[in-house]
C-alpha atoms as a PDB file:
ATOM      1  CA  UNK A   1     208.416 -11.835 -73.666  1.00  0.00           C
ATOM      2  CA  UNK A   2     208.770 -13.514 -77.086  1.00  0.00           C
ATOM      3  CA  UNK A   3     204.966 -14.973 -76.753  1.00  0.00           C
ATOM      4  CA  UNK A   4     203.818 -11.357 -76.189  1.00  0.00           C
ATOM      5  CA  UNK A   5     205.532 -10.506 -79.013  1.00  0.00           C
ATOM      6  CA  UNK A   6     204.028 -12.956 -81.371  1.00  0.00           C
ATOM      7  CA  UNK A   7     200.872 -12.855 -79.893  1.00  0.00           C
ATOM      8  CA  UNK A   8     200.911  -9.361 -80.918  1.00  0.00           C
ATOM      9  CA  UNK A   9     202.338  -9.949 -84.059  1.00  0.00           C
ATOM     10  CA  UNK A  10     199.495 -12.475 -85.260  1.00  0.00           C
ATOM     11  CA  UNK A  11     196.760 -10.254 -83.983  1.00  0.00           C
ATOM     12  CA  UNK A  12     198.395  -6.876 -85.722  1.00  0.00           C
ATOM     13  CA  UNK A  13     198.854  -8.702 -89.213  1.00  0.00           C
ATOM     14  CA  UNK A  14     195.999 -10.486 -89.389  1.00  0.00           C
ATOM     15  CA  UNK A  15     193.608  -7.582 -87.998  1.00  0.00           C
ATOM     16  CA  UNK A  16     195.984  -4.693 -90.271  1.00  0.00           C
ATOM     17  CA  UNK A  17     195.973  -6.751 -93.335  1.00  0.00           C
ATOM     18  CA  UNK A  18     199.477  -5.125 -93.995  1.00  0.00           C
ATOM     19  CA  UNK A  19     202.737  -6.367 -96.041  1.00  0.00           C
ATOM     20  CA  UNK A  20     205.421  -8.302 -93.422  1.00  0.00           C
ATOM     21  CA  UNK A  21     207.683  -4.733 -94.540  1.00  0.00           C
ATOM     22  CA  UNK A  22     204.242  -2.852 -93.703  1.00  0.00           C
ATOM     23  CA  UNK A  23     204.135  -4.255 -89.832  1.00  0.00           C
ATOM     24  CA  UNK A  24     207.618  -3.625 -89.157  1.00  0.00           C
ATOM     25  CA  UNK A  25     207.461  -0.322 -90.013  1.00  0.00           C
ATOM     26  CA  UNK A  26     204.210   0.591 -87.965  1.00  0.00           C
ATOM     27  CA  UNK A  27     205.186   3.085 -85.225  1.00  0.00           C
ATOM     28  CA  UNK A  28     203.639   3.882 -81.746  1.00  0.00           C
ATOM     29  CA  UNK A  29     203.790   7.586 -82.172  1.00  0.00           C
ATOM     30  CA  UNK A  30     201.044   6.708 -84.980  1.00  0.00           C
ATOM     31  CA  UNK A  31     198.328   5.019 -82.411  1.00  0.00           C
ATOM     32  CA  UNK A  32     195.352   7.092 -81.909  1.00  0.00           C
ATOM     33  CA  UNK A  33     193.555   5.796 -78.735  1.00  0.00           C
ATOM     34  CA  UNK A  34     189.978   5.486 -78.731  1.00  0.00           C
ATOM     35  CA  UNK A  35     186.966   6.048 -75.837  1.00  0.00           C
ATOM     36  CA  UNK A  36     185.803   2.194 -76.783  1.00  0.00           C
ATOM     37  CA  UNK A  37     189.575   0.968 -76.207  1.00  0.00           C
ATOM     38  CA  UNK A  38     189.939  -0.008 -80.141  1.00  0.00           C
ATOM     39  CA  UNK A  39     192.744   2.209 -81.407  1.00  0.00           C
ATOM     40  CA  UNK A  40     193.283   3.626 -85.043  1.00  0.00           C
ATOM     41  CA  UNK A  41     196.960   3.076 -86.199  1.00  0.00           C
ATOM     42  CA  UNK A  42     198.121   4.877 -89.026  1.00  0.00           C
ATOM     43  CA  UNK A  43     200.091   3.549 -91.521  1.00  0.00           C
ATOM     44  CA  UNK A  44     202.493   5.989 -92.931  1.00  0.00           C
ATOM     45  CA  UNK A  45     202.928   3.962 -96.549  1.00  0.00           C
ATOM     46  CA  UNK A  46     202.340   0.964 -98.423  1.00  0.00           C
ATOM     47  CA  UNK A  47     203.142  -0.575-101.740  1.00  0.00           C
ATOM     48  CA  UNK A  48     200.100   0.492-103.515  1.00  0.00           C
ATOM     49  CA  UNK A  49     200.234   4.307-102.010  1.00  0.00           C
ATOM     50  CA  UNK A  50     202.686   5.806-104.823  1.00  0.00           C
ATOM     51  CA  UNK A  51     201.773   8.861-103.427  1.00  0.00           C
ATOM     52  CA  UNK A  52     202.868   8.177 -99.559  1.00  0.00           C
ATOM     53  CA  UNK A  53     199.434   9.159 -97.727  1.00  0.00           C
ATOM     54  CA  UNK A  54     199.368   6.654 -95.547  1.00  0.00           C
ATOM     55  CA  UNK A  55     195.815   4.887 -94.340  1.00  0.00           C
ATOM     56  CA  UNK A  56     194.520   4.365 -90.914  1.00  0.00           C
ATOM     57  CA  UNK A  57     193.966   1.049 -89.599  1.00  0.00           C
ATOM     58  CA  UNK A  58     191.269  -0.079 -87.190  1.00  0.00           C
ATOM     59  CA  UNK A  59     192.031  -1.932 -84.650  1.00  0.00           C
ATOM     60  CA  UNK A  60     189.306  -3.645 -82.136  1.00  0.00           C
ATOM     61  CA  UNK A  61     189.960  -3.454 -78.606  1.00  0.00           C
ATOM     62  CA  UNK A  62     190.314  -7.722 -78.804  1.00  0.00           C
ATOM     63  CA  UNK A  63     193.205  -6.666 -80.886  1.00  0.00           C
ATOM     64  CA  UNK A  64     194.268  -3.595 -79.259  1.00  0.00           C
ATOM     65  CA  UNK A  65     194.586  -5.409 -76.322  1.00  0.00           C
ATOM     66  CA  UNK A  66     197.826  -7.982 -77.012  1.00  0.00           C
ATOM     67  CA  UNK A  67     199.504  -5.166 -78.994  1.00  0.00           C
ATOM     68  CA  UNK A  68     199.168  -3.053 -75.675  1.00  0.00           C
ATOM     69  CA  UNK A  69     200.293  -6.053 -73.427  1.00  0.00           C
ATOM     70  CA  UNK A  70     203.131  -6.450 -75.605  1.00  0.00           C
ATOM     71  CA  UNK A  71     203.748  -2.751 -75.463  1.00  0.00           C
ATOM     72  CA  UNK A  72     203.688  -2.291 -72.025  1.00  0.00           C
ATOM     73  CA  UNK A  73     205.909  -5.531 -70.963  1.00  0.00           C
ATOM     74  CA  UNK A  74     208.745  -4.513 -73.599  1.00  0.00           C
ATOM     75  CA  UNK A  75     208.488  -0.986 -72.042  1.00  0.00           C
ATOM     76  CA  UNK A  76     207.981   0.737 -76.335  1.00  0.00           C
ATOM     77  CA  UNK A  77     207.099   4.144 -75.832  1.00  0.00           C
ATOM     78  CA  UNK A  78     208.099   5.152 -79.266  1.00  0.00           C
ATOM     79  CA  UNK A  79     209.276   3.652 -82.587  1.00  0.00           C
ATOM     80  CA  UNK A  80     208.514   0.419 -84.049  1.00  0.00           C
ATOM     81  CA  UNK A  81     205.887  -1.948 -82.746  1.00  0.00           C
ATOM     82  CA  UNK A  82     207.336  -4.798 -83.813  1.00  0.00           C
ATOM     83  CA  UNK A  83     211.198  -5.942 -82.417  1.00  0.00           C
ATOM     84  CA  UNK A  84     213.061  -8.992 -82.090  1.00  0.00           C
ATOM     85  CA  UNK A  85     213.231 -10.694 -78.731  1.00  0.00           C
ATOM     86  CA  UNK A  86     216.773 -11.793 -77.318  1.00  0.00           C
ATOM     87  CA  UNK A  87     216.962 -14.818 -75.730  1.00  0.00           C
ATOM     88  CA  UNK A  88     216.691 -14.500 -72.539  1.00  0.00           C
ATOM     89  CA  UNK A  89     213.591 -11.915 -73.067  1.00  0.00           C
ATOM     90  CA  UNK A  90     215.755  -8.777 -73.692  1.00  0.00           C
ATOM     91  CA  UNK A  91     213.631  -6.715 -76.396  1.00  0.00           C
ATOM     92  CA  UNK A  92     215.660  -4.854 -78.864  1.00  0.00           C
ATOM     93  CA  UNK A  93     215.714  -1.569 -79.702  1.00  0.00           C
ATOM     94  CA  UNK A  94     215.636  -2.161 -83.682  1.00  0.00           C
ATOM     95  CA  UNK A  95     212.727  -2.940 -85.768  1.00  0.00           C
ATOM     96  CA  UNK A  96     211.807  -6.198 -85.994  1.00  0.00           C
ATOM     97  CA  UNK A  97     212.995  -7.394 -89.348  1.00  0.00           C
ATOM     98  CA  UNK A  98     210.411  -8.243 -92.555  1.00  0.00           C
ATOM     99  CA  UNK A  99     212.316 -11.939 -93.281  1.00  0.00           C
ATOM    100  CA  UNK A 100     211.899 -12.645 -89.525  1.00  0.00           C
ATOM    101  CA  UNK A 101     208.172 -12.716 -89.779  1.00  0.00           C
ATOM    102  CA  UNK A 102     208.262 -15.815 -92.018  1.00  0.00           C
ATOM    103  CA  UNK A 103     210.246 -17.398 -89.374  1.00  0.00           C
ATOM    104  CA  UNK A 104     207.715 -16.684 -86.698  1.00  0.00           C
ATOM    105  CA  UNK A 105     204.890 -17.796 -88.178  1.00  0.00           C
ATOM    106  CA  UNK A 106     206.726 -20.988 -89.079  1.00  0.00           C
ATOM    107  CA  UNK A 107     208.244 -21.690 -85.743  1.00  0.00           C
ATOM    108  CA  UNK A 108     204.660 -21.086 -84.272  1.00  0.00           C
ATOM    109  CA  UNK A 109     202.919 -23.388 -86.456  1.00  0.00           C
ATOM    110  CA  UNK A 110     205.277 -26.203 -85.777  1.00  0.00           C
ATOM    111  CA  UNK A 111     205.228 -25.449 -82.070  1.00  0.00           C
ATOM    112  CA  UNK A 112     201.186 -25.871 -82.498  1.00  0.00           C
ATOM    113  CA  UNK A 113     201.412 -29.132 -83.629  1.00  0.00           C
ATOM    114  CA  UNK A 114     200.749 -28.387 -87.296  1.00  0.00           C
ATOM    115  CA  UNK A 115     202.008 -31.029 -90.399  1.00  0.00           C
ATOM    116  CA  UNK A 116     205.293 -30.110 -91.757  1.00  0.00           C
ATOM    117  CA  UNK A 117     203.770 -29.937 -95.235  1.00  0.00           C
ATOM    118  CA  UNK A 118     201.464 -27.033 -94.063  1.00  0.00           C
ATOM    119  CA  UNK A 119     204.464 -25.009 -92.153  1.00  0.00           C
ATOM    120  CA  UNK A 120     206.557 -24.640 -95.273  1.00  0.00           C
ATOM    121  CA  UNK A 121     203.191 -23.581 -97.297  1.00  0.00           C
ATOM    122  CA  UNK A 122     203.006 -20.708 -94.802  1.00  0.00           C
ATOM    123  CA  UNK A 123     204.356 -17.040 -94.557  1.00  0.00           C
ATOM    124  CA  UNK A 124     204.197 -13.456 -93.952  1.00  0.00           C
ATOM    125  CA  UNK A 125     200.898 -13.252 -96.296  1.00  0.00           C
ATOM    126  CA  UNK A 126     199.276 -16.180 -95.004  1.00  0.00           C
ATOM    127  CA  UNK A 127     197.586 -13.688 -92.328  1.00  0.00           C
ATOM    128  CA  UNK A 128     196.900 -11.619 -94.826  1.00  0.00           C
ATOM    129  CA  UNK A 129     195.045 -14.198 -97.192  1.00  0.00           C
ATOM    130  CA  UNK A 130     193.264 -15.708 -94.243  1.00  0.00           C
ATOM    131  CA  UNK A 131     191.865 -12.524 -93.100  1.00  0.00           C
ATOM    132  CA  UNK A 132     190.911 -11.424 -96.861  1.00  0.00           C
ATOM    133  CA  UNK A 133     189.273 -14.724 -97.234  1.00  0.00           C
ATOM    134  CA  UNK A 134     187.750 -13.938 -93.935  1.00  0.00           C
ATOM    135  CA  UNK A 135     186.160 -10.695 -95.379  1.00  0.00           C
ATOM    136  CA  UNK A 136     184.644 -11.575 -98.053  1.00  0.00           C
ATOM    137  CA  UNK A 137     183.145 -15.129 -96.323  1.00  0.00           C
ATOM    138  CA  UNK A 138     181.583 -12.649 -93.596  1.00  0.00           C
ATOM    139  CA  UNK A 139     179.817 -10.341 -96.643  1.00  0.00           C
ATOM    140  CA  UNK A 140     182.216  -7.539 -97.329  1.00  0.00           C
ATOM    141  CA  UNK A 141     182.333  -6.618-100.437  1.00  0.00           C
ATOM    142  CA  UNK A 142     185.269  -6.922-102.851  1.00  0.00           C
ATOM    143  CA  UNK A 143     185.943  -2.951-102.844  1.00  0.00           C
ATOM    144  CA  UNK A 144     185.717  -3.498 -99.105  1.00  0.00           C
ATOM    145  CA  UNK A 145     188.386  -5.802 -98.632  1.00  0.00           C
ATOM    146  CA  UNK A 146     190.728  -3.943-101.002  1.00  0.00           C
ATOM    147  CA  UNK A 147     190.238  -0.946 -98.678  1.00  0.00           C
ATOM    148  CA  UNK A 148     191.034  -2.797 -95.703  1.00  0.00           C
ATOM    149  CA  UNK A 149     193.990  -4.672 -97.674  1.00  0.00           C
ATOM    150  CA  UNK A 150     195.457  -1.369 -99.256  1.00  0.00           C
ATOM    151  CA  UNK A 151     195.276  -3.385-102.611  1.00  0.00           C
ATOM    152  CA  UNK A 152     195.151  -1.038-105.780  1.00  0.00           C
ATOM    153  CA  UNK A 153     193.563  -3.598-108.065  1.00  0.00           C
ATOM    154  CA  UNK A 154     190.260  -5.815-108.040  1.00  0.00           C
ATOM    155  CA  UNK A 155     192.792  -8.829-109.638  1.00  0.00           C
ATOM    156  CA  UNK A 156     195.253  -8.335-107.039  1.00  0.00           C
ATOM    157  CA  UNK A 157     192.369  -9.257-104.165  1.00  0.00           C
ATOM    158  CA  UNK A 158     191.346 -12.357-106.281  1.00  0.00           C
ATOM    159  CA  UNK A 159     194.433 -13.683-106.638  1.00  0.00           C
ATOM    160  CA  UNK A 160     194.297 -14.055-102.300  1.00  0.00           C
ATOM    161  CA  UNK A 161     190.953 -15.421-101.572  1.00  0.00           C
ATOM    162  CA  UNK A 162     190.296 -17.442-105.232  1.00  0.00           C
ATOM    163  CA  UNK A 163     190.106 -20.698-102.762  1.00  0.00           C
ATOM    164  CA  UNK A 164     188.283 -18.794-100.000  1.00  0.00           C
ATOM    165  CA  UNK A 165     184.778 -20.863-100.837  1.00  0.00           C
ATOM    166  CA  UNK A 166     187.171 -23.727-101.146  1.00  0.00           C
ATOM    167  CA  UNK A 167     188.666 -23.468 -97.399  1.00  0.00           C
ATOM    168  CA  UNK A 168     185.286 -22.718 -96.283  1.00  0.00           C
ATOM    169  CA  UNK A 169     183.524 -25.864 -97.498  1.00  0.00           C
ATOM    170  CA  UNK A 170     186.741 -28.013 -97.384  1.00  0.00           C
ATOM    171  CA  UNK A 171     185.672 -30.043 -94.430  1.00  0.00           C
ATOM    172  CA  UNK A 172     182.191 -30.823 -96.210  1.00  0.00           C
ATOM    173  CA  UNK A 173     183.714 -31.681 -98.959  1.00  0.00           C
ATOM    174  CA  UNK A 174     186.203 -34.036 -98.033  1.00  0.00           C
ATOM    175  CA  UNK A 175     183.682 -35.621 -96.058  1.00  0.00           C
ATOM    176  CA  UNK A 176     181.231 -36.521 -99.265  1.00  0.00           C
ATOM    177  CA  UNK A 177     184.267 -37.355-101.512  1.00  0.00           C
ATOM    178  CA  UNK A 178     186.959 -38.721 -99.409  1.00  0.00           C
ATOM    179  CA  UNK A 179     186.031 -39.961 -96.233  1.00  0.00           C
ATOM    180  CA  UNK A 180     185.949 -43.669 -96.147  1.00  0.00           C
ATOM    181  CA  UNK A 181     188.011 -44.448 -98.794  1.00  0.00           C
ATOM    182  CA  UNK A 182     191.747 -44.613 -97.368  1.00  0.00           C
ATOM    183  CA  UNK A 183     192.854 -41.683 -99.990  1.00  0.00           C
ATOM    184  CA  UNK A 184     193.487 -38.443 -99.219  1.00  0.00           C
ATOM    185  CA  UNK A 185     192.401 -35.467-101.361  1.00  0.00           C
ATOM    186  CA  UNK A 186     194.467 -33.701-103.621  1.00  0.00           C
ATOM    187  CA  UNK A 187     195.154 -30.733-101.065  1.00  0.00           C
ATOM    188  CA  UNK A 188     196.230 -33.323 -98.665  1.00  0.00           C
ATOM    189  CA  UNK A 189     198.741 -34.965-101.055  1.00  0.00           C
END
């Protein structure tokens, strides 16, 4: 049940762009189904929406899909999305808590195998970042990405993907200036 769970988790933040207090509070009375099987989710508020209109979020149906599994296999017909898992798989009827989302994304990176330098680096925005970087590598523009994002301010998006050409090239890089020596680059320190 918990792998459901996070499964749908990753998909929702990294697809929904939204604040770890965002996805908790994202509610299944606010899914709109579409004919294609994407679905638009509405969120009711954000940091940057002083004025508490909400946005609607897109969702693809290769994301739709592990929110819905997760749905369906908890049994949520209404409330939050997100909730903790008990052990034993008994899904709880609270939302999911914002601090807990660090911890997931944590405890799934070390269960992937990845360096313990890297896990503690990671958090609640990291899917957020990613995706942003994502965006703009794949030719949205920058007022596109703050749209998707919900981000009020052109210097609030740069300050998330200011390394995106960086992460992009990295493996190039560190190839022509690195490889064969026995150091490892600065990011690697």
């Amino acid at each position: 049940m918990q792998g459901k769970r996070d499964r749908a988790l990753l998909q929702l933040g990294y697809a929904s762009l939204c604040r770890r207090h965002e996805l908790v509070q994202l509610l299944v009375e606010d899914i709109k189904s579409n004919e294609d099987e994407s679905v638009m989710l509405h969120q009711r508020s954000s940091k940057t929406d002083t004025e508490r209109r909400g946005r609607w979020i897109y969702l693809p149906p290769e994301v739709w899909i592990h929110v819905r599994i997760w749905l369906e296999a908890a049994d949520i017909k209404e409330g939050a999305i997100l909730r903790g898992v008990r052990r034993g798989g008994q899904v709880m009827s609270e939302a999911y808590g914002p601090g807990a989302i660090n911890r997931t994304y944590k405890r799934l990176a070390r269960k992937a195998g990845f360096d313990e330098a890297l896990v503690k680096e990671l958090s609640s925005h990291s899917t957020r970042v990613g995706a942003a970087q994502d965006l703009l590598r794949t030719g949205a523009s920058l007022l596109q990405v703050m749209q998707r994002g919900g981000w009020g301010l052109p210097q609030s998006v740069l300050k998330y993907v200011k390394n995106a050409d960086m992460v992009h090239e990295y493996p190039t890089w560190r190839k022509k200036h690195f490889e064969g020596t026995g150091q490892a680059s600065p990011i690697e320190k």
